[in-house]
Protein backbone atom coordinates (compact mmCIF):
# COMPACT_ATOMS: atom_id res chain seq x y z
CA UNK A 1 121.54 84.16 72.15
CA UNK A 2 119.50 87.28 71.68
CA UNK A 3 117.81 88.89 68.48
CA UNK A 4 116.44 91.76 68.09
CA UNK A 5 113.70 92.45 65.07
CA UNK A 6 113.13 95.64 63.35
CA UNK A 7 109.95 97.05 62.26
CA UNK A 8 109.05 99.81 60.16
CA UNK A 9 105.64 102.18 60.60
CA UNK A 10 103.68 101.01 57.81
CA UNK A 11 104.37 96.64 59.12
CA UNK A 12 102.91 98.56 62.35
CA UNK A 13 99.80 99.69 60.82
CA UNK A 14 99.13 96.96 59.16
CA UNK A 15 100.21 93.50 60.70
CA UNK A 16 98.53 92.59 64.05
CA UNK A 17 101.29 91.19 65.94
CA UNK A 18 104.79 92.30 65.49
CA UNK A 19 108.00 89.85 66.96
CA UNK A 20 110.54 92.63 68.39
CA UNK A 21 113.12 90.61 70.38
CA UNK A 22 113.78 87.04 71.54
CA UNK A 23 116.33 85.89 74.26
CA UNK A 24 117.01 81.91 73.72
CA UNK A 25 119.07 80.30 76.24
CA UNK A 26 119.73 84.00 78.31
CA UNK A 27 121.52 84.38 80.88
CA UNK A 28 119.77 87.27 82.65
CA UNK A 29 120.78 90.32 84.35
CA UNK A 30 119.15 92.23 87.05
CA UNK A 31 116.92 95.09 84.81
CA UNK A 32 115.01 97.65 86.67
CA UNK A 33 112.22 99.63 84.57
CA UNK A 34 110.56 101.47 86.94
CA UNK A 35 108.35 103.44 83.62
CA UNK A 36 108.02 99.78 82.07
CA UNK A 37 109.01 98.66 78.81
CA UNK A 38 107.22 99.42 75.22
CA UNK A 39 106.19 96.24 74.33
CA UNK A 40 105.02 93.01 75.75
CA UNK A 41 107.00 90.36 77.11
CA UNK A 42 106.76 86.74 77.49
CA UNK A 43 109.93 85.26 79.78
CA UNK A 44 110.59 81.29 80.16
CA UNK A 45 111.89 80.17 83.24
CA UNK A 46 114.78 77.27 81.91
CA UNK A 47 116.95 76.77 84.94
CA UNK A 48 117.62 78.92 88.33
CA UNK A 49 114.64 81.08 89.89
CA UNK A 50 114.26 84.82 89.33
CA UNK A 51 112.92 87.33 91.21
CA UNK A 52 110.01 89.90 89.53
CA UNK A 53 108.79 93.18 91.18
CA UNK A 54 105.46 94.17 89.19
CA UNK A 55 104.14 97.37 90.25
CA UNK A 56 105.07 96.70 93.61
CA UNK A 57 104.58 93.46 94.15
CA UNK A 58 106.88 90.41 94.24
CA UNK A 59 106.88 87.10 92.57
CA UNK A 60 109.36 84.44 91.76
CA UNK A 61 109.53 82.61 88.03
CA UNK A 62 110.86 79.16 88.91
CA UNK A 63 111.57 76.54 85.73
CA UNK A 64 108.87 75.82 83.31
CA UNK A 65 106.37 78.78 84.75
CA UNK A 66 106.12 82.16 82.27
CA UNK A 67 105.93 85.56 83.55
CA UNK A 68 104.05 87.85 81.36
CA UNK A 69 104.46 92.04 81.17
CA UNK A 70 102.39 94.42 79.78
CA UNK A 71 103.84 97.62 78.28
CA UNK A 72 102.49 99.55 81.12
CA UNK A 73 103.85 97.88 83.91
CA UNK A 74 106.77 99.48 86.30
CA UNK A 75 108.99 96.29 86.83
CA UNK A 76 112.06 94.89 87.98
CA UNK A 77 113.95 91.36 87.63
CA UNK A 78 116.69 89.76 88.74
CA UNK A 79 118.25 86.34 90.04
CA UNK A 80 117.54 85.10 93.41
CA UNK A 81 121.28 83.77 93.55
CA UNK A 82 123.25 81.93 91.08
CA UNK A 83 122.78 81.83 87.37
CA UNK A 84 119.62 83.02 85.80
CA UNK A 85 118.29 81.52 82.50
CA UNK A 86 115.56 82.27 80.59
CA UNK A 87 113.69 82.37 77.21
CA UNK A 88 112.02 85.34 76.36
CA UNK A 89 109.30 86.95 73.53
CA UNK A 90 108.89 90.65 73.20
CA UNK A 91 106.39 91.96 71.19
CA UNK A 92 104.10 94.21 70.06
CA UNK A 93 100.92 95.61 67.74
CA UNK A 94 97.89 96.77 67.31
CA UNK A 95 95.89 93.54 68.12
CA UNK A 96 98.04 92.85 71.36
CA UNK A 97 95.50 94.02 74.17
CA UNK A 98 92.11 93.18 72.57
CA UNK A 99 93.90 89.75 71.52
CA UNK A 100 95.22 88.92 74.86
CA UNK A 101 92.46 89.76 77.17
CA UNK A 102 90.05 87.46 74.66
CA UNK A 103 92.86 84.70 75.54
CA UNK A 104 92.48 85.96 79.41
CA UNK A 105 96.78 86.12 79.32
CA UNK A 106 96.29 89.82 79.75
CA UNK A 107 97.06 90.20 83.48
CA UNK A 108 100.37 90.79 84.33
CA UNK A 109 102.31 87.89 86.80
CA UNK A 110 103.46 84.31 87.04
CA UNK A 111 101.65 81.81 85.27
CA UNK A 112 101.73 78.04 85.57
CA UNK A 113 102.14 75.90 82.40
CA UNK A 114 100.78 72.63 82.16
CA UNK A 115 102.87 71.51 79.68
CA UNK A 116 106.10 73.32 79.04
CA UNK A 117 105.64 72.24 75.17
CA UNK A 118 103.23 74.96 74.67
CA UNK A 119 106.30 77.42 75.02
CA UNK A 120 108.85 75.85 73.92
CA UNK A 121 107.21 74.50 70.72
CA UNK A 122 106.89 77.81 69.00
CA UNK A 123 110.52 78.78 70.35
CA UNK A 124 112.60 76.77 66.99
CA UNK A 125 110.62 78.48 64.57
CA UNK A 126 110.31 82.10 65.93
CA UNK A 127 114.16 81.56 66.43
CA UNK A 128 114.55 80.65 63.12
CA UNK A 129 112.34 83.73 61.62
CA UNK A 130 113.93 86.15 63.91
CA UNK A 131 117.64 84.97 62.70
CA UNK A 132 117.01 85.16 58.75
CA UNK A 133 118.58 88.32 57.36
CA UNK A 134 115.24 89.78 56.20
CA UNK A 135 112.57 88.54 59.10
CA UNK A 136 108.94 87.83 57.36
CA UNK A 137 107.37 89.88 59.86
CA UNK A 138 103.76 88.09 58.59
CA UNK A 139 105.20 84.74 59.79
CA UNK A 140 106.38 85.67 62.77
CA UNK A 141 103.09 86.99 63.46
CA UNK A 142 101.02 83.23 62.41
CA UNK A 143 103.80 82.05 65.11
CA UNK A 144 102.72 84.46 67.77
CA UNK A 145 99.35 84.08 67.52
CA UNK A 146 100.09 80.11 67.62
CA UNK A 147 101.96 80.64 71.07
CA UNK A 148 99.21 83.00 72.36
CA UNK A 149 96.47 80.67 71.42
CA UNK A 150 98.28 77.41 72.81
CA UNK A 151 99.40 79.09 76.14
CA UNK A 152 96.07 80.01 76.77
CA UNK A 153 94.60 76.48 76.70
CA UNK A 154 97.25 75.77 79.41
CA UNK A 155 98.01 78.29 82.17
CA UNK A 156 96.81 79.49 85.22
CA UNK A 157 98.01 83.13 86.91
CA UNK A 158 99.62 82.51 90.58
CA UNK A 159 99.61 84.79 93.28
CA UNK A 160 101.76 87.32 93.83
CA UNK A 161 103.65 88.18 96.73
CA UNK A 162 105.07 83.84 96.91
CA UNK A 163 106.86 81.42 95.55
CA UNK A 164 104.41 79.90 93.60
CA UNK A 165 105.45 76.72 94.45
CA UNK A 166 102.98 73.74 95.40
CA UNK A 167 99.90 74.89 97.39
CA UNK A 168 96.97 72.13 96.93
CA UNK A 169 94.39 73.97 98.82
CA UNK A 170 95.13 77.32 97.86
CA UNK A 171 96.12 76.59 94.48
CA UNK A 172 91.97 75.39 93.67
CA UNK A 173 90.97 78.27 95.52
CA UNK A 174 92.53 80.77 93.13
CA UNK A 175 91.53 78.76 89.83
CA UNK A 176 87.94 79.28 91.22
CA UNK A 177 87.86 83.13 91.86
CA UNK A 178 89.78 83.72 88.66
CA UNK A 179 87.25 81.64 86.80
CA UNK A 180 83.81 83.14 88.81
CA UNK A 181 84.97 86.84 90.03
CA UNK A 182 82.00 88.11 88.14
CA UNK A 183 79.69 86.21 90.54
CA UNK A 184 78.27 87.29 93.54
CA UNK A 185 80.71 85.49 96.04
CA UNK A 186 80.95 85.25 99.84
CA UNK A 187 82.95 83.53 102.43
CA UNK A 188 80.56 81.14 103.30
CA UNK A 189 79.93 80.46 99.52
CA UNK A 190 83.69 79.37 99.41
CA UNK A 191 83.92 77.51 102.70
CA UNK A 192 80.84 75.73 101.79
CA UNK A 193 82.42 74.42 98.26
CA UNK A 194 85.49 73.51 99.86
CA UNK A 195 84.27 72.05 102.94
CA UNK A 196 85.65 73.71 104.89
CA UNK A 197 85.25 76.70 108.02
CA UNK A 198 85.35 80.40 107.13
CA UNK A 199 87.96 81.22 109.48
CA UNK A 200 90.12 77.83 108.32
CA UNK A 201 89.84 78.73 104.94
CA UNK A 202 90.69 82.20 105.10
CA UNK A 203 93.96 81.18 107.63
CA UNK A 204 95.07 78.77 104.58
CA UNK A 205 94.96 80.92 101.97
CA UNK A 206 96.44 84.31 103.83
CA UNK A 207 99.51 81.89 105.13
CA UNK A 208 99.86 81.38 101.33
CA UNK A 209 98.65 84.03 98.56
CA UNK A 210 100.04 86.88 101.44
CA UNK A 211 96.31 88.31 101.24
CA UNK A 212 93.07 87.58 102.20
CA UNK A 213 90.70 85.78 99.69
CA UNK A 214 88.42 89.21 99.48
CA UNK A 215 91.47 91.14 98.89
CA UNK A 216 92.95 88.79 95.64
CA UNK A 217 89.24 88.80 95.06
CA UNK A 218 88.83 91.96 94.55
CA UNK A 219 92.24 92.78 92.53
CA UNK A 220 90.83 90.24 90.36
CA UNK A 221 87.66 92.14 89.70
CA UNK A 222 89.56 95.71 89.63
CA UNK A 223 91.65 94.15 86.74
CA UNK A 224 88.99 93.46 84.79
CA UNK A 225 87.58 96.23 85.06
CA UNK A 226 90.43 98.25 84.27
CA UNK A 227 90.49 96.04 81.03
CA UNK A 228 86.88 96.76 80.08
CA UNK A 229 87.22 100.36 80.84
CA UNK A 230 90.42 100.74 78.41
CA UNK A 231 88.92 98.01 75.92
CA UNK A 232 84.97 98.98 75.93
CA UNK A 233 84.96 103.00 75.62
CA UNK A 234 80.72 103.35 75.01
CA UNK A 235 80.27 100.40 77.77
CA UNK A 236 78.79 102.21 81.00
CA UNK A 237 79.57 101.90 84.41
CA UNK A 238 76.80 99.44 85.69
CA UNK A 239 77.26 97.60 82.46
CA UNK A 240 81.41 97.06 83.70
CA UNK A 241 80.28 96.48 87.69
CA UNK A 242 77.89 93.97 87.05
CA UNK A 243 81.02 91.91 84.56
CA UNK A 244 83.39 92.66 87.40
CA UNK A 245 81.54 91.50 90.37
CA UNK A 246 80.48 94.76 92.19
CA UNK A 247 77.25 94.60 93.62
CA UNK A 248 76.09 98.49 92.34
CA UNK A 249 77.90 101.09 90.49
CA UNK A 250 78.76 103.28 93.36
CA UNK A 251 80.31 100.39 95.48
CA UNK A 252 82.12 99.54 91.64
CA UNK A 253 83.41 103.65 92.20
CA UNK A 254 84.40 103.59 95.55
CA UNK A 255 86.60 100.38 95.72
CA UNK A 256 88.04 101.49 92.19
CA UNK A 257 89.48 104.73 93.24
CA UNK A 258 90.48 103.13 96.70
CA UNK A 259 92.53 100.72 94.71
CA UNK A 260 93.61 103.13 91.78
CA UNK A 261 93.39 106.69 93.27
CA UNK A 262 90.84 107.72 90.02
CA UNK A 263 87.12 107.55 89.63
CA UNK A 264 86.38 104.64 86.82
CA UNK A 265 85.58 107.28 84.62
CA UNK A 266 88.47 109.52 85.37
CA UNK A 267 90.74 106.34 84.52
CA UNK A 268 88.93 105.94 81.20
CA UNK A 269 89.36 109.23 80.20
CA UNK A 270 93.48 109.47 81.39
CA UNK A 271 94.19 106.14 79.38
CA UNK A 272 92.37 107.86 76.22
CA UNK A 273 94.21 110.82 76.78
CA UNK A 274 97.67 108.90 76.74
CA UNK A 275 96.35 106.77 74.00
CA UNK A 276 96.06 110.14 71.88
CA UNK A 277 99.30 110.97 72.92
């Protein structure tokens, strides 16, 4: 069963998060949007295993995990074989970014739930609102916000690139460096908490993640500060390096535009130029 909610310009101007679609029960299709979508969107994994392609990379949503897209995002989906189901939230407004990245759910990927309830929940009641004839769009958003606030008391991104299945080791790993990517970390830093060698360490977690621990490291820290740059316009550049991680501001520039193809300030200015547009 799928809805789809209507909003006109003055609810967007003036209510901070607006319900636009909702899939209950879906059987999915294979969608390609290789210029993304225009609003968020929050899928459920209920039965089967899907296949996502986010900016490039590849990840599977298996039952009870949540994939989460920004607008921005060139993506593809589709079912790894057999039938496909899913729940799913679109949605959109002007509180969306600044919202989510307080609630650190603004990365885009797979995410682990530690308790499918805090999904499914919120599902009855935003079905409800979404199937009355005349949607109160100021309910819907109290729901959202509910389901925002409860999922992020409860997930954890996993890597791209894998199944995101059961990985023990790994799995800690990557709840560390998402939770300390602002600190000043080494390999011998990690092998030391973990007990275990460098080169043992870093074997584990490439067999897993598909990347070494400096490289998910540092996407981490480049996400962030692509975040800060979009969210923070009069923060400067040392101010963003030393949040992110990066030991000085021209180390911060030079591993940006190696990872983005702009300067940090060159990406500021393009997103406030699009912004505008």
């Amino acid at each position: 069963m799928r809805y789809s909610v209507s909003v006109t310009k003055r609810q967007k101007e003036h209510i901070p998060l607006l319900l636009r679609s909702l899939g209950v029960s879906h059987l999915q299709e294979e969608i390609r949007r290789p210029h993304g979508f225009p609003i968020w969107q929050i899928f459920y994994g209920v039965s089967g295993r899907g296949e996502f392609f986010l900016d490039g990379e590849r990840a599977v949503l298996s039952p009870g995990q949540i994939a989460i897209l920004d607008p921005d995002i060139r993506h593809g989906y589709r079912s790894l074989g057999g039938d496909w189901m899913v729940h799913y939230v679109g949605f959109e407004g002007e509180a969306c970014t600044r919202l989510l990245t307080c609630l650190k759910l603004v990365r885009p990927g797979i995410y682990s739930l530690s308790d499918p309830g805090l999904f499914l929940s919120h599902l009855e009641p935003l079905t409800a609102l979404a199937a009355a004839s005349k949607p109160s769009h100021t309910a819907c958003s109290k729901e959202l916000y509910g389901l925002l606030l409860d999922l992020s008391t409860g997930v954890r991104i996993l890597p791209m690139n894998q199944a995101a299945e059961g990985f023990g080791l790994v799995r800690e790993m990557i709840l560390f460096l998402e939770d300390h990517y602002s600190e000043d970390l080494s390999l011998d830093d990690l092998s030391a908490r973990f007990g275990m060698t460098p080169e043992y360490l870093c074997f584990c977690f490439k067999d897993a993640a598909g990347e070494t621990i400096m490289q998910y490291l540092r996407r981490i820290r480049i996400h962030h500060a692509k975040v800060l740059l979009m969210e923070s316009p009069d923060a400067g550049l040392k101010v963003i390096a030393d949040k992110c991680g990066f030991s000085s501001v021209s180390y911060f520039g030079r591993v940006f535009r190696e990872a983005t193809g702009f300067t940090p300030q060159g990406y500021r200015l393009g997103v406030k130029k699009d912004r505008k547009n």
